[in-house]
Structures are given as structure tokens and as C-alpha cells.
PDB file of N, CA and C in Angstrom:
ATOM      1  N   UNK A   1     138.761-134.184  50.921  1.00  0.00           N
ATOM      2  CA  UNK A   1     138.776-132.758  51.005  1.00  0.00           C
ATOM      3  C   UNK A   1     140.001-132.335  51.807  1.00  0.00           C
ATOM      4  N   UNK A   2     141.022-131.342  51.166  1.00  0.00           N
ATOM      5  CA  UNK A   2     141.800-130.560  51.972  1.00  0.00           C
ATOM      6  C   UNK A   2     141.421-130.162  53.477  1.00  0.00           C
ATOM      7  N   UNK A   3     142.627-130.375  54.340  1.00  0.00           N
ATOM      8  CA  UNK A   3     141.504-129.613  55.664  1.00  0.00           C
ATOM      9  C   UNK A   3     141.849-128.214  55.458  1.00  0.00           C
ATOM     10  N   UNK A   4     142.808-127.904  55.191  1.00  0.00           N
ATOM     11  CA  UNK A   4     142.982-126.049  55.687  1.00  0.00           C
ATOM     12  C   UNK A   4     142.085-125.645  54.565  1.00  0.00           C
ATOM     13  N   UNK A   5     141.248-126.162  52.903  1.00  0.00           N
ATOM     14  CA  UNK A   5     140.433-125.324  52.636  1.00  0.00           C
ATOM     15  C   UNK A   5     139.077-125.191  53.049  1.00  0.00           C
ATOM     16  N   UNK A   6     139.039-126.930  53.757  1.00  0.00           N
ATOM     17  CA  UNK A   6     137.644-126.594  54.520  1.00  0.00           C
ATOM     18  C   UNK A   6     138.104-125.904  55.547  1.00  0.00           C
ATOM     19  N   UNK A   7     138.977-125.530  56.028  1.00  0.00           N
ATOM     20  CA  UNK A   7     138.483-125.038  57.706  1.00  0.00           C
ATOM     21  C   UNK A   7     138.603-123.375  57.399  1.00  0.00           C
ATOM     22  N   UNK A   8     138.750-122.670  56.148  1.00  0.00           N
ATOM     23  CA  UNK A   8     138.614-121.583  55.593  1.00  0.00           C
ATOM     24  C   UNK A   8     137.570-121.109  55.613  1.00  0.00           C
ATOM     25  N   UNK A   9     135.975-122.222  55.147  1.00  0.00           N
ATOM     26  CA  UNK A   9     134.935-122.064  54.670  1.00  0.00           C
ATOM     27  C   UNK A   9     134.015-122.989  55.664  1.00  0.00           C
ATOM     28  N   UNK A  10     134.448-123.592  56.549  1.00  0.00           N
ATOM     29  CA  UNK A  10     134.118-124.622  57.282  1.00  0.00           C
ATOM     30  C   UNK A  10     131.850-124.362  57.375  1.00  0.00           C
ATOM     31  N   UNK A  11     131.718-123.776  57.927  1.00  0.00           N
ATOM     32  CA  UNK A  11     129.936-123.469  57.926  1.00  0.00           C
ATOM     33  C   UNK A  11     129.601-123.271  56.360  1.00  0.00           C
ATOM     34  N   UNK A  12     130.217-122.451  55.677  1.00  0.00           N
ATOM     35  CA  UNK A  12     129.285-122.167  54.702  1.00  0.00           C
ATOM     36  C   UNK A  12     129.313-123.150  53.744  1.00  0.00           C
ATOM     37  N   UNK A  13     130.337-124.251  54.086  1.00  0.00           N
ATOM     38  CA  UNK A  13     130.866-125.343  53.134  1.00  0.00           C
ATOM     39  C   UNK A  13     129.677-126.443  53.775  1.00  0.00           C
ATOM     40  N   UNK A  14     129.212-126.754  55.337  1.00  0.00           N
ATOM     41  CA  UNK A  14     128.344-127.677  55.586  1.00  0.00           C
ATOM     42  C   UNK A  14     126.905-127.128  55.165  1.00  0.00           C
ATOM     43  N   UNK A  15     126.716-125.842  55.002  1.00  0.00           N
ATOM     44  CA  UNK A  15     125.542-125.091  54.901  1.00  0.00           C
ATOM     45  C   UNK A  15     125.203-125.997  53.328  1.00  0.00           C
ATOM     46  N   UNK A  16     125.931-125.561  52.221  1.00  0.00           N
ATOM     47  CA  UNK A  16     125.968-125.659  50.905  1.00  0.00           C
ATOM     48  C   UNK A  16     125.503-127.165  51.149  1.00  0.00           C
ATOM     49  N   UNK A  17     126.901-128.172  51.411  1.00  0.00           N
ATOM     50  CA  UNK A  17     126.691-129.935  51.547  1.00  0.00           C
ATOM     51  C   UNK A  17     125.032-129.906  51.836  1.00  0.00           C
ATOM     52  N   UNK A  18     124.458-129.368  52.679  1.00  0.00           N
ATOM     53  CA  UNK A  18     123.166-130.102  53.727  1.00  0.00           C
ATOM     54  C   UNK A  18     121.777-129.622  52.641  1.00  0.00           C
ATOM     55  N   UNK A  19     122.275-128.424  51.899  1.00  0.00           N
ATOM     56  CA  UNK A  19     121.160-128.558  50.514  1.00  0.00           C
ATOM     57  C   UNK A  19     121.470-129.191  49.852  1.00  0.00           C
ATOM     58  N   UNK A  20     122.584-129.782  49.223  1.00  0.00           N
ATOM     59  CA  UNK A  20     122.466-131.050  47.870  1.00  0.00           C
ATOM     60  C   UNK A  20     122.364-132.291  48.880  1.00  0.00           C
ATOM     61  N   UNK A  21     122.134-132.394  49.939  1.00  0.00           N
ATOM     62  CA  UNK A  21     121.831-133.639  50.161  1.00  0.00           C
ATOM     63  C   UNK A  21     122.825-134.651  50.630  1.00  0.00           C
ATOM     64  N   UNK A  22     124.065-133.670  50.871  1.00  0.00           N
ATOM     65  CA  UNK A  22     125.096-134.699  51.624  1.00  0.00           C
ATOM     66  C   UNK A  22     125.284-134.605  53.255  1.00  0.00           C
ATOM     67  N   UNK A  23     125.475-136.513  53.296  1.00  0.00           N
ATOM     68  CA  UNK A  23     125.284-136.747  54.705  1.00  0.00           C
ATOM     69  C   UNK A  23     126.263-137.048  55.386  1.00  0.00           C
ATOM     70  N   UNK A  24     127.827-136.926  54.472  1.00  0.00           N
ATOM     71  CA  UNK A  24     128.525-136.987  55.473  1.00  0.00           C
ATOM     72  C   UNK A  24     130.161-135.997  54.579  1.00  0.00           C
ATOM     73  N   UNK A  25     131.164-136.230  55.300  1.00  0.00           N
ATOM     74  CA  UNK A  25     132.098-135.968  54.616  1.00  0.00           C
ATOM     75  C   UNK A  25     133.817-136.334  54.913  1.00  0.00           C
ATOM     76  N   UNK A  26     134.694-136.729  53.955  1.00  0.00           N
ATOM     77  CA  UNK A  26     135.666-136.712  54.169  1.00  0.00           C
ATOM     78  C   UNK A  26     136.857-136.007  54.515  1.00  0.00           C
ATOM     79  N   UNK A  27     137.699-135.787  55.670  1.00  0.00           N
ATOM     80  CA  UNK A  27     138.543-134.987  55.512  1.00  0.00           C
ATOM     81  C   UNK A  27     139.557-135.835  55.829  1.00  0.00           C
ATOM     82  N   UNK A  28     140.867-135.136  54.555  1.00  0.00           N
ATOM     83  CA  UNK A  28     142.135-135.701  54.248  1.00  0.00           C
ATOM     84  C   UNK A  28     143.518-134.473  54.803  1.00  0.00           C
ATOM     85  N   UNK A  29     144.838-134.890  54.514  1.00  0.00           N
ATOM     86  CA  UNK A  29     145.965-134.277  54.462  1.00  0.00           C
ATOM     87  C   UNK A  29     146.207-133.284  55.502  1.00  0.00           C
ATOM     88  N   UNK A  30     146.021-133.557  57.074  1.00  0.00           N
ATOM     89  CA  UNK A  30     146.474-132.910  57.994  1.00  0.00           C
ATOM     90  C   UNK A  30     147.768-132.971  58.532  1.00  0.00           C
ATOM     91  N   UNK A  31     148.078-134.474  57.856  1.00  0.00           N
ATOM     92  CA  UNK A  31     149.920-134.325  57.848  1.00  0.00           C
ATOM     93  C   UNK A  31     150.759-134.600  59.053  1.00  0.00           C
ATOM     94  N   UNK A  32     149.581-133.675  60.259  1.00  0.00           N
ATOM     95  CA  UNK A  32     150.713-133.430  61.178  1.00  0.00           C
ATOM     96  C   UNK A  32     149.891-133.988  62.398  1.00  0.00           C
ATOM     97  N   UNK A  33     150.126-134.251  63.737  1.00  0.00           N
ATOM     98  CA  UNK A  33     149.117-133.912  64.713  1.00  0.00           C
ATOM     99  C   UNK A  33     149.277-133.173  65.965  1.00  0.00           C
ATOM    100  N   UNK A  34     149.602-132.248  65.817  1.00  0.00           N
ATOM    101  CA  UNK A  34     150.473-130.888  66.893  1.00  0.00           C
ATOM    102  C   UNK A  34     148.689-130.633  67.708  1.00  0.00           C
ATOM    103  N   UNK A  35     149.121-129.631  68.422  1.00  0.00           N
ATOM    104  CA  UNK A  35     147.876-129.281  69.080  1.00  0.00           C
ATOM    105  C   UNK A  35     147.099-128.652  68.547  1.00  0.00           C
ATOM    106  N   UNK A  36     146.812-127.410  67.043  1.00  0.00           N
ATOM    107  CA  UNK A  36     146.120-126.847  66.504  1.00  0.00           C
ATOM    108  C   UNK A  36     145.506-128.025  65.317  1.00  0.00           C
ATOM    109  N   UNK A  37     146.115-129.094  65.273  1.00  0.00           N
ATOM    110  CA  UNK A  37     144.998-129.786  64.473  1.00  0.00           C
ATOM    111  C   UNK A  37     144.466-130.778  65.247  1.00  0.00           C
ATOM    112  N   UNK A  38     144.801-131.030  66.399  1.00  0.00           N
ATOM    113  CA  UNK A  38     143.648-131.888  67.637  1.00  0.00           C
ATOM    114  C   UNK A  38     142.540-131.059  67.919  1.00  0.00           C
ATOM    115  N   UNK A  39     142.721-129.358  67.955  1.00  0.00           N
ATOM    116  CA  UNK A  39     142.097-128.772  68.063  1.00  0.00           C
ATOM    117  C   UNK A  39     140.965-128.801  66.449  1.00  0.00           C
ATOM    118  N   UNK A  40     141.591-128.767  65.401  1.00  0.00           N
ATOM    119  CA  UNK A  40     141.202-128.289  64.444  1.00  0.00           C
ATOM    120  C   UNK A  40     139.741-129.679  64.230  1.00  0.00           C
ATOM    121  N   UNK A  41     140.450-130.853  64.731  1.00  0.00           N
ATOM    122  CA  UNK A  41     139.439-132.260  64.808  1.00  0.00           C
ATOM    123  C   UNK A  41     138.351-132.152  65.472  1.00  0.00           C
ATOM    124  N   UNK A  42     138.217-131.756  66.776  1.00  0.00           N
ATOM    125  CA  UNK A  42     137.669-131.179  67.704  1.00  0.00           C
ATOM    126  C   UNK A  42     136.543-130.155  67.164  1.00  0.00           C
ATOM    127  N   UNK A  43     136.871-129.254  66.512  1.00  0.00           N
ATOM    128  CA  UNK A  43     136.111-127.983  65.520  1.00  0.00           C
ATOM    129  C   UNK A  43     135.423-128.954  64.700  1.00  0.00           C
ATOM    130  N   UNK A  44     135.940-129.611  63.900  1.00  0.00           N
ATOM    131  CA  UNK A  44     135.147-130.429  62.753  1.00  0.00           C
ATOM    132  C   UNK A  44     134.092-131.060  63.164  1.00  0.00           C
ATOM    133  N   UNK A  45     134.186-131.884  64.293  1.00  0.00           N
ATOM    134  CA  UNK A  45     133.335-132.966  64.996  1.00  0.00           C
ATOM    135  C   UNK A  45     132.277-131.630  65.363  1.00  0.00           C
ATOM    136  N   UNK A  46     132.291-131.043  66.093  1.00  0.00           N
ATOM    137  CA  UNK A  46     131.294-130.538  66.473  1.00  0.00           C
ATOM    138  C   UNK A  46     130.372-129.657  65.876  1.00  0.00           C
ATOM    139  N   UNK A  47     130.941-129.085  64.575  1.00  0.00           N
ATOM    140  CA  UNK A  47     130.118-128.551  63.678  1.00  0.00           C
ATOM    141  C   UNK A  47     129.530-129.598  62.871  1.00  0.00           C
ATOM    142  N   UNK A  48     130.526-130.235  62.237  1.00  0.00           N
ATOM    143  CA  UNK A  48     129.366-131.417  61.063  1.00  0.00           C
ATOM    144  C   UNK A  48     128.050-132.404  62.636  1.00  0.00           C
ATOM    145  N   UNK A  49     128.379-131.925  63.264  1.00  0.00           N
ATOM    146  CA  UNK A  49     127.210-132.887  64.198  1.00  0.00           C
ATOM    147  C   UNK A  49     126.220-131.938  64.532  1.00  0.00           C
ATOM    148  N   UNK A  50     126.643-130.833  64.733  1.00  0.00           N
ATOM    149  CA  UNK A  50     125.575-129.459  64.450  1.00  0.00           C
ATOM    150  C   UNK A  50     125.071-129.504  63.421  1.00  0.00           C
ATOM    151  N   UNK A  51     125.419-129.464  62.107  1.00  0.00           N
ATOM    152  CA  UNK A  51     124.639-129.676  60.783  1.00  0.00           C
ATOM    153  C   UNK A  51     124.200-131.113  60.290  1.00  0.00           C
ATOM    154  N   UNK A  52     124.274-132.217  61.663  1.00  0.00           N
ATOM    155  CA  UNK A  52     123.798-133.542  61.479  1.00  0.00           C
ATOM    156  C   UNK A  52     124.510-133.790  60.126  1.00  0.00           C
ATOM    157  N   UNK A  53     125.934-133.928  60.393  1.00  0.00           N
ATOM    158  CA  UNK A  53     126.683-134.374  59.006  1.00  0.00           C
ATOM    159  C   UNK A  53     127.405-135.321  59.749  1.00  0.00           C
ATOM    160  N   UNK A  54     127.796-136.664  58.771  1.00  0.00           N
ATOM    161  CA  UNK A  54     129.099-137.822  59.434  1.00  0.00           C
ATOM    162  C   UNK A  54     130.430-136.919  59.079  1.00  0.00           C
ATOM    163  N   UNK A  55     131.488-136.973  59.421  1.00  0.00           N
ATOM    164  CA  UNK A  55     132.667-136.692  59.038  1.00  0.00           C
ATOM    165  C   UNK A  55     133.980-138.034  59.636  1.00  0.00           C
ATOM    166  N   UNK A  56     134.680-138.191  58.688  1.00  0.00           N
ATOM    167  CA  UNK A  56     135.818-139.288  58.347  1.00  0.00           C
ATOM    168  C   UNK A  56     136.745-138.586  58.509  1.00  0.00           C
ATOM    169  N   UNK A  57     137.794-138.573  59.208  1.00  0.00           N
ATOM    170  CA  UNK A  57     139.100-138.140  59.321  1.00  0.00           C
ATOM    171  C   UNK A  57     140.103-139.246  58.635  1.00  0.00           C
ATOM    172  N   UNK A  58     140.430-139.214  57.476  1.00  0.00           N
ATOM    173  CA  UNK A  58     140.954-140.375  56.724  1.00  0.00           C
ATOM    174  C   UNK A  58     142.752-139.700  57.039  1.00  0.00           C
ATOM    175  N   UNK A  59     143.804-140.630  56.967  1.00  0.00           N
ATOM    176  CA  UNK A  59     144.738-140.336  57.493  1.00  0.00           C
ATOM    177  C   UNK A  59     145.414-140.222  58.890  1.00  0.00           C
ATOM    178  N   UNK A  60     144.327-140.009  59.636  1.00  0.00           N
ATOM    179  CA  UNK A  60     145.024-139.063  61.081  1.00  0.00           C
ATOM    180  C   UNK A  60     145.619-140.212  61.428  1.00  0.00           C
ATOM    181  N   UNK A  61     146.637-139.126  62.329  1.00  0.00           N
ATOM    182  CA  UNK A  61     147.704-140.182  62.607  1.00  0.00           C
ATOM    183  C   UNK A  61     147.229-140.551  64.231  1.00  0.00           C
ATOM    184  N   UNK A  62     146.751-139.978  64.704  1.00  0.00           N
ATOM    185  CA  UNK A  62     146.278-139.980  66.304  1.00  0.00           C
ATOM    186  C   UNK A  62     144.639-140.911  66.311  1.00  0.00           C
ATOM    187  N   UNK A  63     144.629-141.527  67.589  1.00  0.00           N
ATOM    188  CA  UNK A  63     143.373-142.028  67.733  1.00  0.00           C
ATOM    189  C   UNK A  63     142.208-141.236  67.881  1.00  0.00           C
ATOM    190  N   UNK A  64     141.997-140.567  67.082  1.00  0.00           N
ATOM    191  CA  UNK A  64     140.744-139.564  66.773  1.00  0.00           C
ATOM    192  C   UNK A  64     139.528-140.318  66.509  1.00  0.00           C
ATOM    193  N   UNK A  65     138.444-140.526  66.749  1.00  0.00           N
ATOM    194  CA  UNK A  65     137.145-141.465  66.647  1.00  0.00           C
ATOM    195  C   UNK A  65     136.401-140.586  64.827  1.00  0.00           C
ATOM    196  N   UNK A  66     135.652-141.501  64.306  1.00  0.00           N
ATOM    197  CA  UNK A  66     134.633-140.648  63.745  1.00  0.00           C
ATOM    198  C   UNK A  66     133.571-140.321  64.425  1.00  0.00           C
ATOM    199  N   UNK A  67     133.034-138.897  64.086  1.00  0.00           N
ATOM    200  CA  UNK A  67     131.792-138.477  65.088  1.00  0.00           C
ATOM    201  C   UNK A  67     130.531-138.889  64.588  1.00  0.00           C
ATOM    202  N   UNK A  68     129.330-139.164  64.112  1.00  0.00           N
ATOM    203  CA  UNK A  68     128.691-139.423  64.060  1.00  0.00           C
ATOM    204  C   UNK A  68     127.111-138.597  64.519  1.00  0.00           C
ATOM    205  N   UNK A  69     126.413-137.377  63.956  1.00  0.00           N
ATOM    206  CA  UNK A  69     125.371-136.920  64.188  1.00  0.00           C
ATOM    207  C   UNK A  69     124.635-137.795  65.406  1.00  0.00           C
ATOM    208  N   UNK A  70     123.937-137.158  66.389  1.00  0.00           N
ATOM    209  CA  UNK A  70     122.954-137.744  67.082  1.00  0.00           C
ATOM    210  C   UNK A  70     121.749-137.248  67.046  1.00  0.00           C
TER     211      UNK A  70
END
């Protein structure tokens, strides 16, 4: 998944995922790692763990962890 079109739609996009039944998700092509997309990683992690979703940061160039629902 694009990040800038998820982070457009970011809730209503985990809202949708968590009725068909998906438990986690990929995000691709951030390209860069300046401070608005450490930030933007940061945003991701803590919402898909709010909607008990996994999320994959595939690409990043920085040591970013995957988050993992608790």
C-alpha cells in the first residue's frame, strides 16, 4: 500500500480492513526518512495497534521495528 494514500484515509481505511477481516497490513514507498515520515511511522504504529491491526513497514530505510497489536 502507498503511504501518502493511506495516510489520506488512514482510520477509515483500518475501520473498512477490521470488517473484512484483515489482521494486518503492509506499508510501502516512503522513499525518504526526514522527520515527517518518522513521524508519519509513529502515526501508523499507533493507530493499526488501536484497531489491533499488525502493520509492516516494507522498505524503510531507518531502524523502525514492526508494531504488533497487544
Amino acid at each position: 500500500m502507498v503511504w501518502k494514500t493511506l495516510d489520506d484515509q488512514l482510520i477509515p481505511a483500518l475501520d473498512q480492513y477490521a470488517k473484512w477481516g484483515i489482521k494486518g497490513i503492509k506499508v510501502d514507498f516512503m522513499q525518504r526518512s526526514d522527520q515527517p515520515v518518522i513521524n508519519y511511522y509513529h502515526k501508523v504504529s499507533r493507530e493499526t495497534a488501536n484497531a489491533r491491526c499488525s502493520v509492516d513497514f516494507h522498505g524503510t530505510r531507518v531502524g523502525v521495528m514492526t508494531r504488533l497489536p497487544t
